[in-house]
N, C-alpha and C. Protein backbone atom coordinates (compact mmCIF):
# COMPACT_ATOMS: atom_id res chain seq x y z
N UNK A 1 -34.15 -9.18 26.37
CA UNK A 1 -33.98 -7.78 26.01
C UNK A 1 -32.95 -7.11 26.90
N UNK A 2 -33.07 -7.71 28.27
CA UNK A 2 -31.90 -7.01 29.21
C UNK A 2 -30.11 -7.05 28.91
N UNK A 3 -30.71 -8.50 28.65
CA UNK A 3 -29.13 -8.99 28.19
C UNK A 3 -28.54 -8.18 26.79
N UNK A 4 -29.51 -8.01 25.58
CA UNK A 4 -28.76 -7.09 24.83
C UNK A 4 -28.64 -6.15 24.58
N UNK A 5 -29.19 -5.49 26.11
CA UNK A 5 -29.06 -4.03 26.43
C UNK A 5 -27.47 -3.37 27.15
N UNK A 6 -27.39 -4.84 28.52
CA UNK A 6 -25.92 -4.98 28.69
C UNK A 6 -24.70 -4.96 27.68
N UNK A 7 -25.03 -5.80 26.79
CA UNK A 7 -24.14 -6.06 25.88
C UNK A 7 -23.93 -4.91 24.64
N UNK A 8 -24.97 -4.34 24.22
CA UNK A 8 -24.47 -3.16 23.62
C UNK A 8 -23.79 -2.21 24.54
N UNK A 9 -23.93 -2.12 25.66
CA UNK A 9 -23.85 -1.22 26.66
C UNK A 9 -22.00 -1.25 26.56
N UNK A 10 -21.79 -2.60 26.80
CA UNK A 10 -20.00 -2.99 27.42
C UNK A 10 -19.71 -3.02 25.84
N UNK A 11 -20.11 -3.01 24.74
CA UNK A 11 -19.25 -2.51 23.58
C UNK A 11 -19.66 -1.38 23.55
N UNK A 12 -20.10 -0.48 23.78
CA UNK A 12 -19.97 0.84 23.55
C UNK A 12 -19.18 1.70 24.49
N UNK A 13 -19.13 0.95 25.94
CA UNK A 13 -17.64 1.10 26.61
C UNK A 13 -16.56 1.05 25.88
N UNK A 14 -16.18 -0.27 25.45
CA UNK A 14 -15.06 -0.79 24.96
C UNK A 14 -14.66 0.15 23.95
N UNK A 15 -15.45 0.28 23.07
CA UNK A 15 -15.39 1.39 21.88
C UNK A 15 -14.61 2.74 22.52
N UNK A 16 -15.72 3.44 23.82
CA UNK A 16 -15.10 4.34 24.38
C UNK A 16 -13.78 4.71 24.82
N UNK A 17 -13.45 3.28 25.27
CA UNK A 17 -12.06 3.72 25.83
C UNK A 17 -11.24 3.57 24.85
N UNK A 18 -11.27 2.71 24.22
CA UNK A 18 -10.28 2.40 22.63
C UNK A 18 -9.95 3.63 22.11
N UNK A 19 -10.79 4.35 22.14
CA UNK A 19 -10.92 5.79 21.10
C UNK A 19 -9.88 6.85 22.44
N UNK A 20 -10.71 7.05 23.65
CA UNK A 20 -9.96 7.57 24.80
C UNK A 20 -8.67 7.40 25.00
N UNK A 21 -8.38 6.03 24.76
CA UNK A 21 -6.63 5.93 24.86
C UNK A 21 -5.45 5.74 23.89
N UNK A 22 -6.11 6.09 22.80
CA UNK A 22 -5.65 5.93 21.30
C UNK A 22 -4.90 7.53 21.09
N UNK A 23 -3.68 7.40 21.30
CA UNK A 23 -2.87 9.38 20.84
C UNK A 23 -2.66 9.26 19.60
N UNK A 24 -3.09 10.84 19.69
CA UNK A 24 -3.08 11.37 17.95
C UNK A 24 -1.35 11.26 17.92
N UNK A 25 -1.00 11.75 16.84
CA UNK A 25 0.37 11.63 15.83
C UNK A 25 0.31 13.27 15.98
N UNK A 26 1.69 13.94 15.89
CA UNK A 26 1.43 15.04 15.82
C UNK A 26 2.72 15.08 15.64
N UNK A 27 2.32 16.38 14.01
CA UNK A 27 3.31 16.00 13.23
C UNK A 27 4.88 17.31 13.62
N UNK A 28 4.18 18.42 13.89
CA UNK A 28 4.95 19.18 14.48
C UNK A 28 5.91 18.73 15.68
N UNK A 29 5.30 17.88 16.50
CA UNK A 29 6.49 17.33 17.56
C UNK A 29 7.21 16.40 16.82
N UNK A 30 6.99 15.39 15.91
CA UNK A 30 7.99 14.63 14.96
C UNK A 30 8.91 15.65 14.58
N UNK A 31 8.82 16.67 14.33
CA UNK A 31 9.63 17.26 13.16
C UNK A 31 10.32 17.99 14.19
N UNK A 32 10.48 18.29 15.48
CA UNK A 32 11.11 18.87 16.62
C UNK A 32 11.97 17.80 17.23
N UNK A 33 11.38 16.23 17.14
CA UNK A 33 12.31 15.53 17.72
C UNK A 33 12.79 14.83 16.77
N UNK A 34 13.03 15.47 15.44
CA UNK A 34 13.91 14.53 14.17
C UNK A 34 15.00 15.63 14.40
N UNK A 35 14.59 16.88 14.60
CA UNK A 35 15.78 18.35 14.40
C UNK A 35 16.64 17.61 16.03
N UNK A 36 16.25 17.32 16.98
CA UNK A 36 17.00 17.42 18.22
C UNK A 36 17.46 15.92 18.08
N UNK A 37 16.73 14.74 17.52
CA UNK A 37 17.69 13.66 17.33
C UNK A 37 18.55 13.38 16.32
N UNK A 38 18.38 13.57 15.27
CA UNK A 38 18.80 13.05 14.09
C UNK A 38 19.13 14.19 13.28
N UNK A 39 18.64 15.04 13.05
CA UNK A 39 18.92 16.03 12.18
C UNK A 39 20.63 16.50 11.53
N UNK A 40 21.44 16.39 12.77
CA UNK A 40 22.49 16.58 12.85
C UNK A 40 23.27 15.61 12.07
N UNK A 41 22.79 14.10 12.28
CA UNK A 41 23.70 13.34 11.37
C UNK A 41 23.17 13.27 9.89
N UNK A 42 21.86 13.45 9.84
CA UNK A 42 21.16 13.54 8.63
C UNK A 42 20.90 14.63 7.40
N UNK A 43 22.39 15.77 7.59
CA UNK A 43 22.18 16.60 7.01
C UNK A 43 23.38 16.43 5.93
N UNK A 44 23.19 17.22 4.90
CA UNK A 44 24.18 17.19 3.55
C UNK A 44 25.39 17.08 4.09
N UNK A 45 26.59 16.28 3.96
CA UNK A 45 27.78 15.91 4.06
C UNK A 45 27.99 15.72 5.68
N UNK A 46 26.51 14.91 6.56
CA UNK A 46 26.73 14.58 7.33
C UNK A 46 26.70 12.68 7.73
N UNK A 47 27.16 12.48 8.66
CA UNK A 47 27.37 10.82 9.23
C UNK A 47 26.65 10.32 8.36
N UNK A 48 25.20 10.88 7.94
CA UNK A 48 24.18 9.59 7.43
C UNK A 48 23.78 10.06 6.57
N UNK A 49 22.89 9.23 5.69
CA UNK A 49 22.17 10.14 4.52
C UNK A 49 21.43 11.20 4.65
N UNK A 50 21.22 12.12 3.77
CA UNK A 50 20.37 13.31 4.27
C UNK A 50 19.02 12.90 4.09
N UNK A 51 18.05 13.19 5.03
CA UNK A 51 16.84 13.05 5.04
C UNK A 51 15.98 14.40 5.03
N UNK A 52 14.77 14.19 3.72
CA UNK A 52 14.15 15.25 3.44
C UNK A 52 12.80 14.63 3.30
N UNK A 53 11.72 14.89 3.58
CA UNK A 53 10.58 14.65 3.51
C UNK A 53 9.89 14.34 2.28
N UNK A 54 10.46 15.59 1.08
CA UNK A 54 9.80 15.68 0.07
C UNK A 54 10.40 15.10 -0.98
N UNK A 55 11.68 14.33 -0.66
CA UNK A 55 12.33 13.44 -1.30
C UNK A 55 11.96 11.72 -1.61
N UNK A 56 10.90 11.23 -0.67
CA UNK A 56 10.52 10.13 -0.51
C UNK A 56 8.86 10.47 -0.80
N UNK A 57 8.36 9.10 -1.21
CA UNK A 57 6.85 9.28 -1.02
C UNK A 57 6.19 8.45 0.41
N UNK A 58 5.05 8.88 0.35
CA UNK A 58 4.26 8.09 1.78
C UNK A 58 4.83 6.25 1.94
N UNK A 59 4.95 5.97 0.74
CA UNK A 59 5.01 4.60 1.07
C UNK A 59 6.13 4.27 1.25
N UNK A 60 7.25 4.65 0.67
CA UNK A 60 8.63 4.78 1.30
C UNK A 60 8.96 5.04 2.93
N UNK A 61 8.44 6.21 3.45
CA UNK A 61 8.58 6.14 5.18
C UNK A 61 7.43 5.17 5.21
N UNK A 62 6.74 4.77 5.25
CA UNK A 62 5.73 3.63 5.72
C UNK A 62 6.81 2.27 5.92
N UNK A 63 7.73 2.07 4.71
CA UNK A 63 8.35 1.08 4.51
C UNK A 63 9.54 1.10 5.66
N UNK A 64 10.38 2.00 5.70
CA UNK A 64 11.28 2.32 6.36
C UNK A 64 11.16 2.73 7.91
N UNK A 65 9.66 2.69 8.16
CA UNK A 65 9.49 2.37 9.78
C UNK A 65 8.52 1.23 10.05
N UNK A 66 8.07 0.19 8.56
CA UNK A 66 7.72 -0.76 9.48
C UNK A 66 8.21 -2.00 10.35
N UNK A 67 7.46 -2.40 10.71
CA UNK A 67 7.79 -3.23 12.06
C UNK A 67 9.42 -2.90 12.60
N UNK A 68 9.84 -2.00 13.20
CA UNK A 68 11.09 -1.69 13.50
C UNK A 68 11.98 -1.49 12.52
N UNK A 69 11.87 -1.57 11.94
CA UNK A 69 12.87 -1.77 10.96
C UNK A 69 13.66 -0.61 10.95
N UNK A 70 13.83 0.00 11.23
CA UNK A 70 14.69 2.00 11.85
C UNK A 70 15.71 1.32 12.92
N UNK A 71 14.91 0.02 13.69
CA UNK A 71 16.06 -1.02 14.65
C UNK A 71 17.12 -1.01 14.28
N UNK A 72 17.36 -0.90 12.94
CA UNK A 72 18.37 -1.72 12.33
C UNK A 72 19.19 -0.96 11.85
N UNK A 73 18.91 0.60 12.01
CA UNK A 73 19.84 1.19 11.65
C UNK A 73 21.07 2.00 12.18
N UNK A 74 22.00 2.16 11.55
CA UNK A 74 22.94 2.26 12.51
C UNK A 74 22.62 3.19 14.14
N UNK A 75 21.80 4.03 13.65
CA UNK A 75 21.50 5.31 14.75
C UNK A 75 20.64 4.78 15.52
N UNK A 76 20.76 2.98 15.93
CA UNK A 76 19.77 2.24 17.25
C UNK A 76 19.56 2.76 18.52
N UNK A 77 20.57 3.49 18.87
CA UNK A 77 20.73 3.91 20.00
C UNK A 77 20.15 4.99 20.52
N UNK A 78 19.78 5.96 19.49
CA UNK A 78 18.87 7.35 18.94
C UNK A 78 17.74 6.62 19.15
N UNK A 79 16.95 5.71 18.21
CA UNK A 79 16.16 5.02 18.70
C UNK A 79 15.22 4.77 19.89
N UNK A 80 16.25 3.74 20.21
CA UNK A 80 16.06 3.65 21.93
C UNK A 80 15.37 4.04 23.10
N UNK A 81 16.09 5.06 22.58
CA UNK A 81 15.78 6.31 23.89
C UNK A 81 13.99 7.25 23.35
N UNK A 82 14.09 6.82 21.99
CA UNK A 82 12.15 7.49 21.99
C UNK A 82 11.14 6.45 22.39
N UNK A 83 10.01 7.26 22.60
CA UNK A 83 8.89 6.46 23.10
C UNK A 83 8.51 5.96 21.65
N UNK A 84 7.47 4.81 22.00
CA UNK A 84 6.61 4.85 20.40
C UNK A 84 6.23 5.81 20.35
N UNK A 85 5.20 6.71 20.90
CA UNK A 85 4.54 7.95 20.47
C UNK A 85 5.38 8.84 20.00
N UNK A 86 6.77 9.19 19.85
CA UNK A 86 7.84 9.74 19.57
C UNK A 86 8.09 9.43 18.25
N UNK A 87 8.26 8.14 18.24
CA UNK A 87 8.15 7.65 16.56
C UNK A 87 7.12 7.50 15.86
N UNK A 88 6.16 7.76 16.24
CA UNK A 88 5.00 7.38 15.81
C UNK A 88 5.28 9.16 14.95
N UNK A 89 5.31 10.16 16.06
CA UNK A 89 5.03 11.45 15.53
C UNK A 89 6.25 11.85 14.67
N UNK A 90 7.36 10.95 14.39
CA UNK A 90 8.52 11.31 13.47
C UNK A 90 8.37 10.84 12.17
N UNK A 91 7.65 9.62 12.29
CA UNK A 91 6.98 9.76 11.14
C UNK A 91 5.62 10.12 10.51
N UNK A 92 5.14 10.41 11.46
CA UNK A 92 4.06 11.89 10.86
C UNK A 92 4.61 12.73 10.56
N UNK A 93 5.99 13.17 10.64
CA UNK A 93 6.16 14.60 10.21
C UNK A 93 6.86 14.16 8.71
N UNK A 94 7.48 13.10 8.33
CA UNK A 94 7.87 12.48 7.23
C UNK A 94 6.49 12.48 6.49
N UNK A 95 5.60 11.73 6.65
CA UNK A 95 4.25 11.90 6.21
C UNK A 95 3.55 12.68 5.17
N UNK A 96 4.10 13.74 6.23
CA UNK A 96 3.11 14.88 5.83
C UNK A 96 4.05 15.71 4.60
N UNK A 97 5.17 15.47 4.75
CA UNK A 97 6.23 15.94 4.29
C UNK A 97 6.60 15.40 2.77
N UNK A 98 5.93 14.18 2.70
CA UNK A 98 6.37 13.29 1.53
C UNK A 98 6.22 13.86 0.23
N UNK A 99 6.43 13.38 -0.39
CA UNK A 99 6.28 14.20 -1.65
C UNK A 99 4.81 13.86 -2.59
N UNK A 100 4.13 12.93 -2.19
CA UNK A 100 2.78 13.14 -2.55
C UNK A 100 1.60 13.24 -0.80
N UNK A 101 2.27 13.40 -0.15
CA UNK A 101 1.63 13.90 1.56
C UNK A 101 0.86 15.21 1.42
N UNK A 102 -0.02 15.63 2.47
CA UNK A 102 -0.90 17.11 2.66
C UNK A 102 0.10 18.09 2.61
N UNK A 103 1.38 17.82 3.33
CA UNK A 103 2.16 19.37 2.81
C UNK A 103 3.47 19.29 2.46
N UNK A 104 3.40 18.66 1.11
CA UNK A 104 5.13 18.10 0.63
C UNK A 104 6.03 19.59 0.77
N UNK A 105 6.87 18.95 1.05
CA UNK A 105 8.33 19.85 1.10
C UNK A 105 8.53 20.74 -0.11
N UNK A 106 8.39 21.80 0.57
CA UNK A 106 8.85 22.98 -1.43
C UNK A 106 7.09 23.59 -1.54
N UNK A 107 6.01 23.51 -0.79
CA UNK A 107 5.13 24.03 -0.97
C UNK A 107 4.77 24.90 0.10
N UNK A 108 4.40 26.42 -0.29
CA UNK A 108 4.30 27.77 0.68
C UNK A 108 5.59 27.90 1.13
């Protein structure tokens, strides 16, 4: 009985910290560090294609940031320099933005 008292004990640690060190996505800082990185080349008759949120659906940015794959694009160097949590929250703000997402682009 002791022993699977321990043992629930150290998974319900484990659980704890998993959850403790796990950062939220936050979609407002994505959308602050897409305007200060990218925004500039990504606008109508700029360097790169224009990027709009409500132009793509969820599974489209899903596609276009998995496994690196943003690596590969010309703006690597932009890249680079973010943390994951940086990208993580740039595409939360794509996300949310998508055109079937909680707050597509063109609504309020």
């Amino acid at each position: 009985m002791g022993k699977i008292i321990i043992i629930v004990s150290i998974l319900v640690l484990c659980f704890a910290i998993d959850i403790g060190l796990a950062q939220k996505v936050n979609p407002q800082k994505g959308k602050m560090l897409f305007v200060k990185n990218c925004r500039s080349c990504h606008i109508q008759d700029g360097k790169a294609k224009p990027l709009y949120g409500g132009r793509r659906k969820q599974a489209d940015w899903q596609a276009a940031f998995a496994k690196g794959k943003y690596m590969t694009y010309p703006c690597k160097e932009t890249w680079q320099k973010l943390s994951n949590q940086d990208i993580e929250d740039i595409l939360s703000y794509f996300m949310e933005e998508a055109s079937d997402g909680v707050m597509p682009r063109g609504c309020g």
